[in-house]
N, C-alpha and C. Protein backbone atom coordinates (compact mmCIF):
# COMPACT_ATOMS: atom_id res chain seq x y z
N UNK A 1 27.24 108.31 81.86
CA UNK A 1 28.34 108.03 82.73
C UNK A 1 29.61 107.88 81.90
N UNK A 2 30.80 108.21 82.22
CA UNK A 2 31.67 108.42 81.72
C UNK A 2 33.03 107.18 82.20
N UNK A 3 33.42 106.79 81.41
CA UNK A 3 34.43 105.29 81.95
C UNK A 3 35.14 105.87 82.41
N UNK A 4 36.08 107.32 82.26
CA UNK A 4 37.18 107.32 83.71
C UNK A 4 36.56 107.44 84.87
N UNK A 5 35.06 107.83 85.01
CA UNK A 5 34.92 107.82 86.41
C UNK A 5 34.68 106.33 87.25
N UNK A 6 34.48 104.99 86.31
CA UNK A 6 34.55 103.60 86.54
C UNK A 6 35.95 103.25 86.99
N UNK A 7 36.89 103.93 86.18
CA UNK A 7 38.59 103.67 86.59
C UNK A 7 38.71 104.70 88.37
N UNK A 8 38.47 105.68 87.89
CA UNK A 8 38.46 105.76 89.70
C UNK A 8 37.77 105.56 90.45
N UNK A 9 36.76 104.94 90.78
CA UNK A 9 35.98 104.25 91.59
C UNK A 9 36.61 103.25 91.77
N UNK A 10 37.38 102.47 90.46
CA UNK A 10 38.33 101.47 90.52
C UNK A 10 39.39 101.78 91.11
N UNK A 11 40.34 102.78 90.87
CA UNK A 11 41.14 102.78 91.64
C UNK A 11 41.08 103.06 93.09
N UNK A 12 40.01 103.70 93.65
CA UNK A 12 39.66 104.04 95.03
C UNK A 12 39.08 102.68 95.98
N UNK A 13 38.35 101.92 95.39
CA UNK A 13 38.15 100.20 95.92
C UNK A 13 39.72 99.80 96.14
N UNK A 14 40.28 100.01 94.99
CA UNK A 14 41.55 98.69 95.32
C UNK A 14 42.80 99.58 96.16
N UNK A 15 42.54 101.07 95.89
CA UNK A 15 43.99 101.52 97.10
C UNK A 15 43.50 101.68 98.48
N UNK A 16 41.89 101.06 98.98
CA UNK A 16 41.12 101.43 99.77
C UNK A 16 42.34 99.89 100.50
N UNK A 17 41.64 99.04 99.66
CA UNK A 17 41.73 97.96 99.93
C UNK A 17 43.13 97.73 100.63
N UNK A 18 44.31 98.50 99.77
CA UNK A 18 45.85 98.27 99.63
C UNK A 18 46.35 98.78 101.09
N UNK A 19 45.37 99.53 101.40
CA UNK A 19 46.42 100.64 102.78
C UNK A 19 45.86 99.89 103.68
N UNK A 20 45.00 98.83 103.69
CA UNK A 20 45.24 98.04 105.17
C UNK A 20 44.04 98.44 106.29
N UNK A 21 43.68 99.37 106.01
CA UNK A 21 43.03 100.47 107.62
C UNK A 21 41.57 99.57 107.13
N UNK A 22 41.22 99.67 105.47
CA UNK A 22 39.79 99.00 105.53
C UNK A 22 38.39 100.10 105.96
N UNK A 23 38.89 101.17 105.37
CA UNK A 23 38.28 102.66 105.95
C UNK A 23 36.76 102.53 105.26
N UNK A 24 36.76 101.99 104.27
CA UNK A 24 35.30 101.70 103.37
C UNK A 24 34.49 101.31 104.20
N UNK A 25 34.90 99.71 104.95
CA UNK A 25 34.05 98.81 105.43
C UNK A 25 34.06 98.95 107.14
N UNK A 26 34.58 100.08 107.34
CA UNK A 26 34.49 100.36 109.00
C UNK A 26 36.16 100.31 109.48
N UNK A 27 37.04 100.29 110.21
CA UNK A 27 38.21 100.34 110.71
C UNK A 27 38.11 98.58 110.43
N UNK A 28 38.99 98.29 109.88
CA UNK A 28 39.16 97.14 109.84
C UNK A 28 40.79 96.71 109.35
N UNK A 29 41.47 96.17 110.17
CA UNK A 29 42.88 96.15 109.73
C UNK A 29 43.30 94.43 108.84
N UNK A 30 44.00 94.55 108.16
CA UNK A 30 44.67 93.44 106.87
C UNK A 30 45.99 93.68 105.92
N UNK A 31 46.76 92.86 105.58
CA UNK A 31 47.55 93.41 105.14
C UNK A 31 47.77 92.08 103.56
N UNK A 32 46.93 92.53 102.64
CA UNK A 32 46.68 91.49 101.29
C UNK A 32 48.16 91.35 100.80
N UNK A 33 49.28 92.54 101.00
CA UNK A 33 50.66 92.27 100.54
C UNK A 33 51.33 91.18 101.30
N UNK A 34 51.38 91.38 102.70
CA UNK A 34 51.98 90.24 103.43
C UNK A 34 51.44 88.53 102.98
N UNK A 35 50.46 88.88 102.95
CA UNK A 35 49.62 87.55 102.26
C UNK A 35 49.85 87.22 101.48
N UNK A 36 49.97 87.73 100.05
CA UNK A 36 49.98 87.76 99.11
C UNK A 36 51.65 87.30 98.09
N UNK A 37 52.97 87.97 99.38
CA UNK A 37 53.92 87.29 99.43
C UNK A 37 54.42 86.32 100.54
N UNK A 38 53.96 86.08 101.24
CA UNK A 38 53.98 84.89 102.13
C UNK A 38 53.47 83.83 101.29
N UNK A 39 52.70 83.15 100.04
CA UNK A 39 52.40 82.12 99.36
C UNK A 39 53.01 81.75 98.21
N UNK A 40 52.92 80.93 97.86
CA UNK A 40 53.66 80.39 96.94
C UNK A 40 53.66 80.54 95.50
N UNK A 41 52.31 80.98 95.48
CA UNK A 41 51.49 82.22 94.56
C UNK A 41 52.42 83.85 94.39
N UNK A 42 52.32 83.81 95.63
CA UNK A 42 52.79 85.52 94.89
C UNK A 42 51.86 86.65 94.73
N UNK A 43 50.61 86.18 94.45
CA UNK A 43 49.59 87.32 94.39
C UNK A 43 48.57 87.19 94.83
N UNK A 44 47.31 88.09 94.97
CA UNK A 44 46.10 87.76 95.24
C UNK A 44 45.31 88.63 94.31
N UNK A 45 44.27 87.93 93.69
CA UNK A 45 43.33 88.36 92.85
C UNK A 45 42.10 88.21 93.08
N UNK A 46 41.64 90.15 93.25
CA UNK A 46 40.13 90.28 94.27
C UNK A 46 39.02 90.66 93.62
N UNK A 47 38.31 90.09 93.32
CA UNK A 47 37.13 90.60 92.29
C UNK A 47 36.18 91.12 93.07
N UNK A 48 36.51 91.82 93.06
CA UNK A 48 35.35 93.37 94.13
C UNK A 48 33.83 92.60 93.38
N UNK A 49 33.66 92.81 92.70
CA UNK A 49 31.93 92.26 92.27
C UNK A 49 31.57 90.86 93.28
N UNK A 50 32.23 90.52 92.30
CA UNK A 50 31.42 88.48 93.40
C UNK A 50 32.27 88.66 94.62
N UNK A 51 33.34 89.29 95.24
CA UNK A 51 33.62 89.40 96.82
C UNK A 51 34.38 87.97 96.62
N UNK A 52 35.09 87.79 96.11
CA UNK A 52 36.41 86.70 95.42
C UNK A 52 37.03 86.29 95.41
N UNK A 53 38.48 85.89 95.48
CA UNK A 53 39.53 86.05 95.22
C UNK A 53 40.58 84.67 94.78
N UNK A 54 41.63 84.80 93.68
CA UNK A 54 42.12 83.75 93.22
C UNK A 54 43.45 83.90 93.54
N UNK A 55 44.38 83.13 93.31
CA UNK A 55 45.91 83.18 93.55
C UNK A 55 46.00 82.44 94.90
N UNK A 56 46.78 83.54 95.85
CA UNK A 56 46.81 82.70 97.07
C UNK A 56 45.82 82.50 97.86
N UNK A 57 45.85 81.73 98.71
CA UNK A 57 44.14 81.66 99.95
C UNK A 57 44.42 82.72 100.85
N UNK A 58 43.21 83.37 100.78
CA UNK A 58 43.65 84.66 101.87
C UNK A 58 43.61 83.80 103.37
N UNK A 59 43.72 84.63 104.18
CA UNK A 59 43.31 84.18 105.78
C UNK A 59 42.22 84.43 105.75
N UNK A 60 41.24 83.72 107.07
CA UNK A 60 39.75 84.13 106.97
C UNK A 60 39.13 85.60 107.45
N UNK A 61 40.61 86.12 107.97
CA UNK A 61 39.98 87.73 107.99
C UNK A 61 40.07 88.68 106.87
N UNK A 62 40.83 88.11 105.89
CA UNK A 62 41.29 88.81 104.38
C UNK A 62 39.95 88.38 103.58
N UNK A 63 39.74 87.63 103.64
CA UNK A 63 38.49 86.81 102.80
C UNK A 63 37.37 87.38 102.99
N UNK A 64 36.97 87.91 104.82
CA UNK A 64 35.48 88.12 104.83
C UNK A 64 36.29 89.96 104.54
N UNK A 65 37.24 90.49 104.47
CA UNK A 65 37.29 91.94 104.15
C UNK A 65 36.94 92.04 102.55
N UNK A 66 37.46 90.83 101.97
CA UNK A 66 37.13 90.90 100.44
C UNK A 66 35.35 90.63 100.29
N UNK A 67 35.19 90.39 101.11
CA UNK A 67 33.41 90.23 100.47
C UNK A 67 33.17 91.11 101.34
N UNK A 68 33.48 92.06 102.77
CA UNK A 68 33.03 93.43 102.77
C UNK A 68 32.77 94.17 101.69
N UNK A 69 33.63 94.39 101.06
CA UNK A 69 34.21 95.17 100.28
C UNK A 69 33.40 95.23 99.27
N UNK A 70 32.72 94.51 98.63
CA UNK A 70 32.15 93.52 97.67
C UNK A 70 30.84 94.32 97.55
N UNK A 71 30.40 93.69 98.91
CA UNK A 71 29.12 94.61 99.47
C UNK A 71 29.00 95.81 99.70
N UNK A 72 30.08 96.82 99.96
CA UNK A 72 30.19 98.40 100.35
C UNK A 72 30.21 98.79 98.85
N UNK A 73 30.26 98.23 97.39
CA UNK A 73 30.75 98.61 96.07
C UNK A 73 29.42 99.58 95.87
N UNK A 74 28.37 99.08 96.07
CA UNK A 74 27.38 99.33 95.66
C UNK A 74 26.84 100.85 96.17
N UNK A 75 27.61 101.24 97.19
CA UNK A 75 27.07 102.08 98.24
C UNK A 75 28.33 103.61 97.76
N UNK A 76 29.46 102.81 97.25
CA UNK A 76 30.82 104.08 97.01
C UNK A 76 30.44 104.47 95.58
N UNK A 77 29.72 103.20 95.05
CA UNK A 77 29.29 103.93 93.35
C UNK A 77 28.24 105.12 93.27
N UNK A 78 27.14 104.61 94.59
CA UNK A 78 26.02 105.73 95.08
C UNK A 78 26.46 106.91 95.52
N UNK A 79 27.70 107.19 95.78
CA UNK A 79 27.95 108.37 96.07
C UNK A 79 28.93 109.28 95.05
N UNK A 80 29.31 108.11 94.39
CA UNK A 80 29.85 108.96 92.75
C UNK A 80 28.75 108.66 91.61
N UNK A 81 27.77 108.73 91.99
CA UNK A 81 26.67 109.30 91.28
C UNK A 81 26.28 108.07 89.89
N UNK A 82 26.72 106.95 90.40
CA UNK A 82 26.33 105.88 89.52
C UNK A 82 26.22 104.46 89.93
N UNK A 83 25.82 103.71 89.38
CA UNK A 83 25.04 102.07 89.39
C UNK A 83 26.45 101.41 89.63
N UNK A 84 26.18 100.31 90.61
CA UNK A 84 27.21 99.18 90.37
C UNK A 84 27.40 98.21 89.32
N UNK A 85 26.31 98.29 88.97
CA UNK A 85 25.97 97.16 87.49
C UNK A 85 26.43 97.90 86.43
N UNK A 86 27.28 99.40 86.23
CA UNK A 86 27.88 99.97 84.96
C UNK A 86 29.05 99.07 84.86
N UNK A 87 29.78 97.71 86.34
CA UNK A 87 30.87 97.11 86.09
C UNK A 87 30.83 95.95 85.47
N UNK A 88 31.56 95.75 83.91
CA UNK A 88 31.44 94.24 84.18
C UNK A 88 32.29 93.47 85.04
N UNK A 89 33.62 93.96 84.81
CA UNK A 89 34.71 93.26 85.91
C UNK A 89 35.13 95.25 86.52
N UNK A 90 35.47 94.21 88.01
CA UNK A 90 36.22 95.24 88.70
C UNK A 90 36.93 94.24 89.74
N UNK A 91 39.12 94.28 89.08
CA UNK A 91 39.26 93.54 89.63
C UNK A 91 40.87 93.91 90.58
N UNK A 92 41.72 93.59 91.24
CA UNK A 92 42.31 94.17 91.70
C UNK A 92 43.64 92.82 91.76
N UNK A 93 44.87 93.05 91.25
CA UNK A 93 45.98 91.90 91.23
C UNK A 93 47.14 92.53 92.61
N UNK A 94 46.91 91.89 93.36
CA UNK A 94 48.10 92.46 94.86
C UNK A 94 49.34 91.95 94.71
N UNK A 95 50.72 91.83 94.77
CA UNK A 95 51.61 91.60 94.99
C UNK A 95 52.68 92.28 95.81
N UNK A 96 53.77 91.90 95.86
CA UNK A 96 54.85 92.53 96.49
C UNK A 96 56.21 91.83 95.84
N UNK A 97 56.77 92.91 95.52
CA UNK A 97 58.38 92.57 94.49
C UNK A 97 59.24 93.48 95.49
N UNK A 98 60.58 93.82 94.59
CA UNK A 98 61.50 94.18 94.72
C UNK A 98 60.99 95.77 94.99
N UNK A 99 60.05 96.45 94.00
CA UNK A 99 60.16 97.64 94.01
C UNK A 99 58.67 98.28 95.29
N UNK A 100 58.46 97.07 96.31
CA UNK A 100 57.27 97.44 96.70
C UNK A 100 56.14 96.78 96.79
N UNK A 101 55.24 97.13 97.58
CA UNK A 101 53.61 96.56 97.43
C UNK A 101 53.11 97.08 95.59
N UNK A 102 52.68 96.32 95.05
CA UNK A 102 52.28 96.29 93.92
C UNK A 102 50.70 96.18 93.54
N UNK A 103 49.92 97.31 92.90
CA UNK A 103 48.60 96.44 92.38
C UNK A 103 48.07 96.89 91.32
N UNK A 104 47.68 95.95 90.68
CA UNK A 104 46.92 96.34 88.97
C UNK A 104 45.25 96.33 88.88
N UNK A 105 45.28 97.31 88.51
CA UNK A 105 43.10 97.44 88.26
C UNK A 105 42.58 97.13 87.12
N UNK A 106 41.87 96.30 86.90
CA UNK A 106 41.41 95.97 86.30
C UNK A 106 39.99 96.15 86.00
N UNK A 107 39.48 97.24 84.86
CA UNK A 107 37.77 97.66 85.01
C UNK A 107 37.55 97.39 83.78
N UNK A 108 35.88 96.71 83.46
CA UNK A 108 35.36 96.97 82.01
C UNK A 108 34.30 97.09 82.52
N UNK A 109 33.60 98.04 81.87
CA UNK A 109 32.06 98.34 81.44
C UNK A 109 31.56 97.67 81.27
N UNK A 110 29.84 97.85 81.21
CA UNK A 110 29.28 96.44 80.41
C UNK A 110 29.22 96.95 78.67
N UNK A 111 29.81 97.87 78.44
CA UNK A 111 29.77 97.86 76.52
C UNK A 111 30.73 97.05 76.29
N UNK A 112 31.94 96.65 77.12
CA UNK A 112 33.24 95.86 76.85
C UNK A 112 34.31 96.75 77.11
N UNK A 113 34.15 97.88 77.48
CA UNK A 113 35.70 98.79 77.47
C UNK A 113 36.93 98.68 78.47
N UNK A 114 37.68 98.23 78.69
CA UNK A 114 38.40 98.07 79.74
C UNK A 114 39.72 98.50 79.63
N UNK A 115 40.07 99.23 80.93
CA UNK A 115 41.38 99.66 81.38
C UNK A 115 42.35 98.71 82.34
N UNK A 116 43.54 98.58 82.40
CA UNK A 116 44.26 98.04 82.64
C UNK A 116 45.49 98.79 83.28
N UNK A 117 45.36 99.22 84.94
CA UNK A 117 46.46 100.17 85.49
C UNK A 117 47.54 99.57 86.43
N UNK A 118 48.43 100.56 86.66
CA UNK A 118 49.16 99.38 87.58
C UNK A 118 49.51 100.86 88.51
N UNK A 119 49.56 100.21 89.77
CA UNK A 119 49.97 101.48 90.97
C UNK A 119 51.36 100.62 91.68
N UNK A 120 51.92 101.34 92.09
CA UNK A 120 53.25 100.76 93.54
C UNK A 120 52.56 101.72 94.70
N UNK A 121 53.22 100.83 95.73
CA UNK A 121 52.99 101.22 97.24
C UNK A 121 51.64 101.64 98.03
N UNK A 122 51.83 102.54 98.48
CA UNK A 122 50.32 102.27 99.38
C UNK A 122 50.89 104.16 100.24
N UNK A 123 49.75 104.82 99.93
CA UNK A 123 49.03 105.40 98.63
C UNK A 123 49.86 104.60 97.49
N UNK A 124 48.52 104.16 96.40
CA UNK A 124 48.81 103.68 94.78
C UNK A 124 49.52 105.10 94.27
N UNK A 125 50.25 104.86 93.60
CA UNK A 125 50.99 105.92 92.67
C UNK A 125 50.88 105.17 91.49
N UNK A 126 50.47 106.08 90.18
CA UNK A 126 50.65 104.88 88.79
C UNK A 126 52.08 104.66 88.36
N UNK A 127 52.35 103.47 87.85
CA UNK A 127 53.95 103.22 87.67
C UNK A 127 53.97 104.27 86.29
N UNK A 128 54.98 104.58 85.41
CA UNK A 128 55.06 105.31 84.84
C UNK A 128 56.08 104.57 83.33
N UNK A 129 56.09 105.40 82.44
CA UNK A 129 57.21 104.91 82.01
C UNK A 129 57.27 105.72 80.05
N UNK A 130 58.67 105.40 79.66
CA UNK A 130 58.46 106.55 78.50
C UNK A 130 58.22 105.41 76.95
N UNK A 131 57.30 106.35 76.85
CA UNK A 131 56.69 106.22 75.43
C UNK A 131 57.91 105.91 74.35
N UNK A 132 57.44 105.92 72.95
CA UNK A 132 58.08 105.59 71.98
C UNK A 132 58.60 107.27 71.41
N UNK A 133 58.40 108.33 72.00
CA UNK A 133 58.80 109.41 71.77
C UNK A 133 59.58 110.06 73.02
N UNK A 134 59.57 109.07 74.22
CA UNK A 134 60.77 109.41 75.03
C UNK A 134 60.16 110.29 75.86
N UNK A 135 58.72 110.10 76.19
CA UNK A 135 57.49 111.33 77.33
C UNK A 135 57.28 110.18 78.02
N UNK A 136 57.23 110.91 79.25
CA UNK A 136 56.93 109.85 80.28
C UNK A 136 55.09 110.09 80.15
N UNK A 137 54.99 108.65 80.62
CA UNK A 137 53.45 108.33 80.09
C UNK A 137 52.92 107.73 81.79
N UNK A 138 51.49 107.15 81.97
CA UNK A 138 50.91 106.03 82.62
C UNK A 138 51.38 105.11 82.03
N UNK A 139 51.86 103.77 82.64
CA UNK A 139 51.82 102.19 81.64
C UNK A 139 50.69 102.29 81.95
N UNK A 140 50.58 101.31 80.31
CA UNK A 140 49.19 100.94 79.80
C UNK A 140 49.61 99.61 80.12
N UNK A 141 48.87 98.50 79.99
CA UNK A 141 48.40 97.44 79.79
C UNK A 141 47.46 97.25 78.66
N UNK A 142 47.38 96.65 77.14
CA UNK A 142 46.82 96.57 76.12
C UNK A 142 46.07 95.24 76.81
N UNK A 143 46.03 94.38 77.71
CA UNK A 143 45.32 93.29 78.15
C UNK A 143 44.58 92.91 79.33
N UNK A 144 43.62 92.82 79.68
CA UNK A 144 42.82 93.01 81.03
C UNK A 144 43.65 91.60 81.46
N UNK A 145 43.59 91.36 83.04
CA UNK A 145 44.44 90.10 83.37
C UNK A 145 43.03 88.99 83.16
N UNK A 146 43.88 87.62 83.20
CA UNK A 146 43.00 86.66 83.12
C UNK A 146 42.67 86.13 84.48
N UNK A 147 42.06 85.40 84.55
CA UNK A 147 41.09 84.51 85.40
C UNK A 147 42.39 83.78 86.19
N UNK A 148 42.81 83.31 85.89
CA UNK A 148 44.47 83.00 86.94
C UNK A 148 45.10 84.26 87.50
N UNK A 149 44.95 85.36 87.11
CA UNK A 149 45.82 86.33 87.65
C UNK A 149 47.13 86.78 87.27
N UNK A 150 47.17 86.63 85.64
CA UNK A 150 48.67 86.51 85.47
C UNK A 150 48.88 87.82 85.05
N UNK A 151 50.37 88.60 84.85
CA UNK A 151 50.27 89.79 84.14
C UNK A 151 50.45 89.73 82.78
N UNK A 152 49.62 90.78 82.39
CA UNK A 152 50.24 90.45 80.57
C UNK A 152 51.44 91.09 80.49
N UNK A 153 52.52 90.56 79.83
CA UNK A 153 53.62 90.34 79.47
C UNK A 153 53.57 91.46 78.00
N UNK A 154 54.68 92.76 78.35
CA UNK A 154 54.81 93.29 76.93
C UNK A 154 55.25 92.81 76.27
C-alpha cells in the first residue's frame, strides 16, 4: 500500500465531511464550519478513527455524524483496496477565517509517516503557496497538529 493513497482517503473523509450533504453516511445534513465558528474555540478537531472530536462541542447532530463517519472509515478504505488499521491518526482541523471554510488533514501510517495538508472551501482546494525558488507549491506543514488542535506555526 502506498501512503498517498492514505492521504486521499484522507482527504476524501474530511471534504466528505466539509460539504455538509454527509453523502458517506447516507444524506445527512451539518454544517462543522458554522459550528466551529460560532464557539469560542474557533475550530473543531475530528478524529475519524475513535469518531471524536476536540475544540468546540459539536451539537448532538454533528457529534453522532462524527462517529458515523468513524464507522463508514472502514467500509471507504474497502473500496480503495485497503485496511483501516494502515491509519495511525486520521484527523481533520475545521475552521472558518477571513479567507473561507478552512480544513487541515492530518494522516500517519502505522510505520510513523505523516502528512500534514491544508484545503479552503468546500470542494477542499489545497492552499498553495511559493517555495524558496519562487514555484508555486502545496503548503506543507513539517508538523502533524497536536491533541488540542492547534496549527503549527511556520
Amino acid at each position: 500500500m502506498k501512503f498517498r493513497e492514505l492521504t486521499s482517503i484522507g482527504h476524501n473523509i474530511a471534504d466528505s465531511f466539509a460539504s455538509g450533504m454527509g453523502f458517506l453516511i447516507g444524506v445527512y445534513e451539518m454544517d462543522v464550519f458554522r459550528e466551529a465558528a460560532a464557539s469560542p474555540e474557533g475550530f473543531i478537531l475530528v478524529d475519524f478513527i475513535a469518531g471524536t472530536s476536540t475544540g468546540a462541542q459539536p451539537s448532538d447532530s454533528l457529534a453522532k455524524a462524527i462517529s458515523l463517519y468513524a464507522r463508514a472509515l472502514d467500509g471507504l478504505c474497502r473500496r480503495h483496496g485497503i485496511k483501516a488499521a494502515a491509519f495511525r491518526e486520521l484527523k481533520a482541523r475545521y475552521s472558518l477565517d477571513s479567507h473561507g471554510p478552512r480544513f487541515i488533514v492530518t494522516v500517519q501510517d502505522q510505520s510513523g509517516r505523516c502528512s500534514v495538508d491544508e484545503y479552503l472551501g468546500s470542494p477542499g482546494r489545497r492552499v498553495m503557496e511559493l517555495d524558496e525558488l519562487g514555484r508555486v507549491r502545496p503548503k506543507r506543514h513539517s508538523l502533524p497538529l497536536d491533541l488540542r488542535g492547534s496549527i503549527p506555526r511556520a
